[in-house]
PDB file of N, CA and C in Angstrom:
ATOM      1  N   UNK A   1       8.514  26.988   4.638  1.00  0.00           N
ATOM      2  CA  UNK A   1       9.089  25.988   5.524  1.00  0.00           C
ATOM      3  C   UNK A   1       9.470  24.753   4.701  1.00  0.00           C
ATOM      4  N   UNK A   2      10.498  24.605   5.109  1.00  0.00           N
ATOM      5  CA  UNK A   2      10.901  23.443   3.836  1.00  0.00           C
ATOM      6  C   UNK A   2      10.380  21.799   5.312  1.00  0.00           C
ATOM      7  N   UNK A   3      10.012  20.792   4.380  1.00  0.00           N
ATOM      8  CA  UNK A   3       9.927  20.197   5.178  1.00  0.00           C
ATOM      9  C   UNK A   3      10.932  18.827   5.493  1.00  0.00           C
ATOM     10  N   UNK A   4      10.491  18.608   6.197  1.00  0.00           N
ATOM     11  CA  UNK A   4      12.034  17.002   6.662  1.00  0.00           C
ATOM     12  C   UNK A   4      11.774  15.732   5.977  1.00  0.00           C
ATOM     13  N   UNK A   5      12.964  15.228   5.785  1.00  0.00           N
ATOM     14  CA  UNK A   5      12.480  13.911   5.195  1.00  0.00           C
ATOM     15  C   UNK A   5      11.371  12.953   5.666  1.00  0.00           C
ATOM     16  N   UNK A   6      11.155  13.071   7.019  1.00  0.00           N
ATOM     17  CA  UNK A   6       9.648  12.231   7.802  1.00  0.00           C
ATOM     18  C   UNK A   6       7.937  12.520   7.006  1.00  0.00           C
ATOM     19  N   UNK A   7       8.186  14.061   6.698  1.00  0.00           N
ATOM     20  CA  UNK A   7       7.297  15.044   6.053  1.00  0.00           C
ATOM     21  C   UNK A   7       7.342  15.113   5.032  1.00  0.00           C
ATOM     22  N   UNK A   8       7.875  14.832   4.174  1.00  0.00           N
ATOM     23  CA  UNK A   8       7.697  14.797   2.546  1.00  0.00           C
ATOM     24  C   UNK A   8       7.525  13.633   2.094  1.00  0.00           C
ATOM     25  N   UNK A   9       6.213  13.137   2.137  1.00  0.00           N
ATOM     26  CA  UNK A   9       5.324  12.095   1.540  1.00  0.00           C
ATOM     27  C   UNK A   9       5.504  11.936   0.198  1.00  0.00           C
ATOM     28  N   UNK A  10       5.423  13.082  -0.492  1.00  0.00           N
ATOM     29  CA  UNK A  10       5.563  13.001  -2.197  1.00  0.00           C
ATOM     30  C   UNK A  10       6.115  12.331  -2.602  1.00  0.00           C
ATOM     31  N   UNK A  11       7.898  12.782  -2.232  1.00  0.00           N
ATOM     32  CA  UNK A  11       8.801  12.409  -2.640  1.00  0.00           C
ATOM     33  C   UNK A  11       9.398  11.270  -1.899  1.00  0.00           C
ATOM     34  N   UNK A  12       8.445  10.112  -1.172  1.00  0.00           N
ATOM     35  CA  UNK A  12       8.934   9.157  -0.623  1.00  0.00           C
ATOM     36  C   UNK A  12       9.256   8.077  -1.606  1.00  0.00           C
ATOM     37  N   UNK A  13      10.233   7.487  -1.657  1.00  0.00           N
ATOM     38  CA  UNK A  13       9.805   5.835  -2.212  1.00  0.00           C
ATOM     39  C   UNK A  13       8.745   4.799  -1.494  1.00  0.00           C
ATOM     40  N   UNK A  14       8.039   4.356  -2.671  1.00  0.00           N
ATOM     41  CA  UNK A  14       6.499   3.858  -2.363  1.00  0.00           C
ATOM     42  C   UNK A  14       7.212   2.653  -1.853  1.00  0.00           C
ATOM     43  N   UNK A  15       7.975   1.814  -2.764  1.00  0.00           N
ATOM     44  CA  UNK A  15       8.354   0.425  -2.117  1.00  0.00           C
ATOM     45  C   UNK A  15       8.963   0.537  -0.559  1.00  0.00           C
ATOM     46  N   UNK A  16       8.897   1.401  -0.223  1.00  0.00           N
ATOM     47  CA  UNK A  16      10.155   1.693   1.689  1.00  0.00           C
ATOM     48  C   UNK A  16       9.157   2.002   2.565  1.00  0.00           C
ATOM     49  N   UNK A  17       7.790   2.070   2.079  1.00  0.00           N
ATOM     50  CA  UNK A  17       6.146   2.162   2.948  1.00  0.00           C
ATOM     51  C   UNK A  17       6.034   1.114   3.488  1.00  0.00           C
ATOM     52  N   UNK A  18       5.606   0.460   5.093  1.00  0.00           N
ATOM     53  CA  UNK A  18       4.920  -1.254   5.312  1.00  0.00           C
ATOM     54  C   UNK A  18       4.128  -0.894   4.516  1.00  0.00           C
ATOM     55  N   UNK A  19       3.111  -0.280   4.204  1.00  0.00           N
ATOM     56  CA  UNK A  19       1.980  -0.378   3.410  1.00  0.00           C
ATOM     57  C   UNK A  19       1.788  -1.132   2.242  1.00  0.00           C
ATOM     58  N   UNK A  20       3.076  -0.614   1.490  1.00  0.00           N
ATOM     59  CA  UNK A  20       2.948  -1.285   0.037  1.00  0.00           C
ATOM     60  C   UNK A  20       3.570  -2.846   0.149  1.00  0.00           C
ATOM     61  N   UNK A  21       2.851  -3.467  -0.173  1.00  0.00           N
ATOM     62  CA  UNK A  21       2.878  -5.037  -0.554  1.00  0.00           C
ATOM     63  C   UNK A  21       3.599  -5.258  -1.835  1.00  0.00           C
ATOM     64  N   UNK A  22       3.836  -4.426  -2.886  1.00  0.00           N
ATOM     65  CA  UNK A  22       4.830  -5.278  -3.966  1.00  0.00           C
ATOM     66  C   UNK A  22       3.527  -6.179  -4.975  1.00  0.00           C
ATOM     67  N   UNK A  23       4.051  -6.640  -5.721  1.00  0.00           N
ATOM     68  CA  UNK A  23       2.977  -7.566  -6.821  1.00  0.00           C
ATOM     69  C   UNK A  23       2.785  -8.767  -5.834  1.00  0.00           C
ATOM     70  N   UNK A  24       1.171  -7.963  -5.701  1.00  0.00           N
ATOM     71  CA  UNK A  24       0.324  -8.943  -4.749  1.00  0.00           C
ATOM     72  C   UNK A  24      -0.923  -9.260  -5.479  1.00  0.00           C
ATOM     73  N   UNK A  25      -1.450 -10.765  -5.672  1.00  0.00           N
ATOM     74  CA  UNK A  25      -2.573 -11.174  -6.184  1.00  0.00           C
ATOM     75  C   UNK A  25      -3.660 -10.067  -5.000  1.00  0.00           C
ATOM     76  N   UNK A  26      -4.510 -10.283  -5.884  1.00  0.00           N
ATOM     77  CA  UNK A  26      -5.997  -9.932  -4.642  1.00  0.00           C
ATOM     78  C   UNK A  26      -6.467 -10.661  -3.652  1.00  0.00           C
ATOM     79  N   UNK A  27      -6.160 -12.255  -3.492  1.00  0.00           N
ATOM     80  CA  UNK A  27      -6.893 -12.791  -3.117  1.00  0.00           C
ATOM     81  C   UNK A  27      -5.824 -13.070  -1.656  1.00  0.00           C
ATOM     82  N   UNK A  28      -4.871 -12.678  -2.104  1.00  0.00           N
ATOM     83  CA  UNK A  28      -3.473 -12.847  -1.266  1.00  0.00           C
ATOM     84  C   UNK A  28      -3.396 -11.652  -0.125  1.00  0.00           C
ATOM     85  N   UNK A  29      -4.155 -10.662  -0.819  1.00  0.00           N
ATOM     86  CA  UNK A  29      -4.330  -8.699  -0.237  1.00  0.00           C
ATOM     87  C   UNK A  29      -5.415  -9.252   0.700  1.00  0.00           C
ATOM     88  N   UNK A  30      -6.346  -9.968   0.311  1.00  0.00           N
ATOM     89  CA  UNK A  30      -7.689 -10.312   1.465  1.00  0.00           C
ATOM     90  C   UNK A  30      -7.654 -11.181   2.125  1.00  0.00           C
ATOM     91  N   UNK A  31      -6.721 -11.875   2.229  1.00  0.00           N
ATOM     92  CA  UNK A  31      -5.910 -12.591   3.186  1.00  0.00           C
ATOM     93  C   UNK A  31      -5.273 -11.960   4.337  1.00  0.00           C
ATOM     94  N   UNK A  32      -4.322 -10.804   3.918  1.00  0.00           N
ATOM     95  CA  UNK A  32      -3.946 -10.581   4.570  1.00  0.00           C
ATOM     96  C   UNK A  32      -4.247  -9.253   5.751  1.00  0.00           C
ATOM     97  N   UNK A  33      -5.353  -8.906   5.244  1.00  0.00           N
ATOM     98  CA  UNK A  33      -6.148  -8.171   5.511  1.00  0.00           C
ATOM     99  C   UNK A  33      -7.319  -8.722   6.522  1.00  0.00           C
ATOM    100  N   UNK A  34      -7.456  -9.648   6.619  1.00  0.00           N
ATOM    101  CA  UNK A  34      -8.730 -10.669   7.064  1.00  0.00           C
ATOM    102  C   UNK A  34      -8.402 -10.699   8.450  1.00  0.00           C
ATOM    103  N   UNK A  35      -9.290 -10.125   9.614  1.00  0.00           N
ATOM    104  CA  UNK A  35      -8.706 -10.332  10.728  1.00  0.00           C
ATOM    105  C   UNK A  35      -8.491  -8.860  11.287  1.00  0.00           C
ATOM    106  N   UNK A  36      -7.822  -8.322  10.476  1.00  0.00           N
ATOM    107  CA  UNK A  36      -7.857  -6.721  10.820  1.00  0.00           C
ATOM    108  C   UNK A  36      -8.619  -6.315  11.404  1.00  0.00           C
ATOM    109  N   UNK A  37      -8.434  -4.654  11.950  1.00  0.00           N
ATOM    110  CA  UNK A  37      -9.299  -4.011  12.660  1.00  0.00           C
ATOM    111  C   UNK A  37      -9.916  -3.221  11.086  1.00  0.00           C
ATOM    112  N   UNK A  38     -11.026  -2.520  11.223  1.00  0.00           N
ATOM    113  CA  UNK A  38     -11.733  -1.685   9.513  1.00  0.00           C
ATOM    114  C   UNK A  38     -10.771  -0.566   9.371  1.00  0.00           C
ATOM    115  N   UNK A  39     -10.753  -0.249   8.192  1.00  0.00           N
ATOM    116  CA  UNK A  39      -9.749   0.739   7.938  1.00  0.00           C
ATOM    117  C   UNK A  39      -8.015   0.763   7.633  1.00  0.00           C
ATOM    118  N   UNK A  40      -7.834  -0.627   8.251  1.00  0.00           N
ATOM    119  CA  UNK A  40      -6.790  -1.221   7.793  1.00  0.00           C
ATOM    120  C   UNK A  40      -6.633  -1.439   6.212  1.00  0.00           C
ATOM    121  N   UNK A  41      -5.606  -0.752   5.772  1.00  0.00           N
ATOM    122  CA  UNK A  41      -4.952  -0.920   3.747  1.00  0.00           C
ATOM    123  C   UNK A  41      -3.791  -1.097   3.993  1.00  0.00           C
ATOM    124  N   UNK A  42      -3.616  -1.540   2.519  1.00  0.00           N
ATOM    125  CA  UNK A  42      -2.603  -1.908   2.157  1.00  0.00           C
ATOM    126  C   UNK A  42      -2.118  -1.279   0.524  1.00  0.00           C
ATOM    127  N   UNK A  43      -1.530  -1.121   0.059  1.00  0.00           N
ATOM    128  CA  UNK A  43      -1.399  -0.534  -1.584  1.00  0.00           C
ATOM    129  C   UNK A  43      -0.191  -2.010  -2.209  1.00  0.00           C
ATOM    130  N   UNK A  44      -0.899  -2.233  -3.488  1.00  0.00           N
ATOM    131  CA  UNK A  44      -0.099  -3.468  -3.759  1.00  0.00           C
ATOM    132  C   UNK A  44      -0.019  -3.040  -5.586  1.00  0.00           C
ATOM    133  N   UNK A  45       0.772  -3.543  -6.183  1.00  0.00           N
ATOM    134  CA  UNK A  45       0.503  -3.503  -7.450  1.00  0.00           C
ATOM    135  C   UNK A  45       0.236  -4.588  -8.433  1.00  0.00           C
ATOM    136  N   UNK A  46      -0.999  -4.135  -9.313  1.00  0.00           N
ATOM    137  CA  UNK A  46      -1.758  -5.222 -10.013  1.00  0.00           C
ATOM    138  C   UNK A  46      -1.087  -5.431 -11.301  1.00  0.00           C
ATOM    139  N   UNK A  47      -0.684  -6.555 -11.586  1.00  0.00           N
ATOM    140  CA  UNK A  47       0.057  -6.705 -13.060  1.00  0.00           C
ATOM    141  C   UNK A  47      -1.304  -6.720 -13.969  1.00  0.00           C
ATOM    142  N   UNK A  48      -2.356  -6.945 -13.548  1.00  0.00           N
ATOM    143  CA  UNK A  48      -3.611  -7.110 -14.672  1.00  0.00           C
ATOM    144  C   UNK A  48      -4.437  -5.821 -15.440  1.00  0.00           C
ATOM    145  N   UNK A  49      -4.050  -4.894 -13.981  1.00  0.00           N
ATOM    146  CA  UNK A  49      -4.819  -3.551 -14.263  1.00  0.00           C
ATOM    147  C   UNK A  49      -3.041  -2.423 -14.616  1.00  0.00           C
ATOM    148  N   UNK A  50      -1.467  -2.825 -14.526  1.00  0.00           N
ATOM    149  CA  UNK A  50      -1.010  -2.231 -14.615  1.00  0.00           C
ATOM    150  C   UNK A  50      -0.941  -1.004 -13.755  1.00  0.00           C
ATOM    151  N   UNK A  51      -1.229  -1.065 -12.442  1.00  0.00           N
ATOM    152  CA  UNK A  51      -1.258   0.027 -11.434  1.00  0.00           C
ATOM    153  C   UNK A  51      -1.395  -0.379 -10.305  1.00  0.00           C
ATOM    154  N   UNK A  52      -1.191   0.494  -9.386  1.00  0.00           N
ATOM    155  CA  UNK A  52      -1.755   0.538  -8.154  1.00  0.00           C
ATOM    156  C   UNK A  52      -2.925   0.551  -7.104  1.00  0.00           C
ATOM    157  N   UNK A  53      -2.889  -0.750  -6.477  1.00  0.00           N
ATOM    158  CA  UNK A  53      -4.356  -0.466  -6.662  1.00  0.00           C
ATOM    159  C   UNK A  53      -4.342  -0.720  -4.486  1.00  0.00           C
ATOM    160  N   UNK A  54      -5.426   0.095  -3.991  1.00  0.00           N
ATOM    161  CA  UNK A  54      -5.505  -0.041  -2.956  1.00  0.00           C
ATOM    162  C   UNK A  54      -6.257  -0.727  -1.947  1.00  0.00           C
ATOM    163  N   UNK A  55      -6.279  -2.055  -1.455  1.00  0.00           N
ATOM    164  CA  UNK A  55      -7.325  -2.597  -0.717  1.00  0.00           C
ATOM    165  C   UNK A  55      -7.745  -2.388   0.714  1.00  0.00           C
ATOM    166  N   UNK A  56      -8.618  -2.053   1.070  1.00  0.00           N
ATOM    167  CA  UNK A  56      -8.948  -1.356   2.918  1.00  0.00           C
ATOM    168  C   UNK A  56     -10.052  -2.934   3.230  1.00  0.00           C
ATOM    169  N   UNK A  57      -9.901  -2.926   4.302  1.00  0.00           N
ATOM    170  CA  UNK A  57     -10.852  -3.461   5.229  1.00  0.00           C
ATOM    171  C   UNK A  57     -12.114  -2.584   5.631  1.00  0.00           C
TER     172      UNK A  57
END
């Protein structure tokens, strides 16, 4: 079964996710996070660690 563009996660672009935040400090990620319901993330990228890094409530 081939699947649909909605369904192929892999091959999504990460930046076209709400999820991903873009070069976000940390302190800026727990900000915006603050208030949330638990389980609430976000994926942002760290210029310090060079990756992706994911913050949850």
């Amino acid at each position: 079964m081939t699947p649909t563009p909605q369904q192929d996660y892999v091959n999504t672009e990460v930046s076209l996710q709400p999820w991903y935040m873009g070069d976000l400090e940390r302190a800026e990620s727990e900000a915006k996070l603050r208030g949330t319901p638990n389980g609430t993330f976000l994926v942002r990228y760290s210029k310090n660690r060079h990756s992706y890094v994911i913050s949850i409530r």
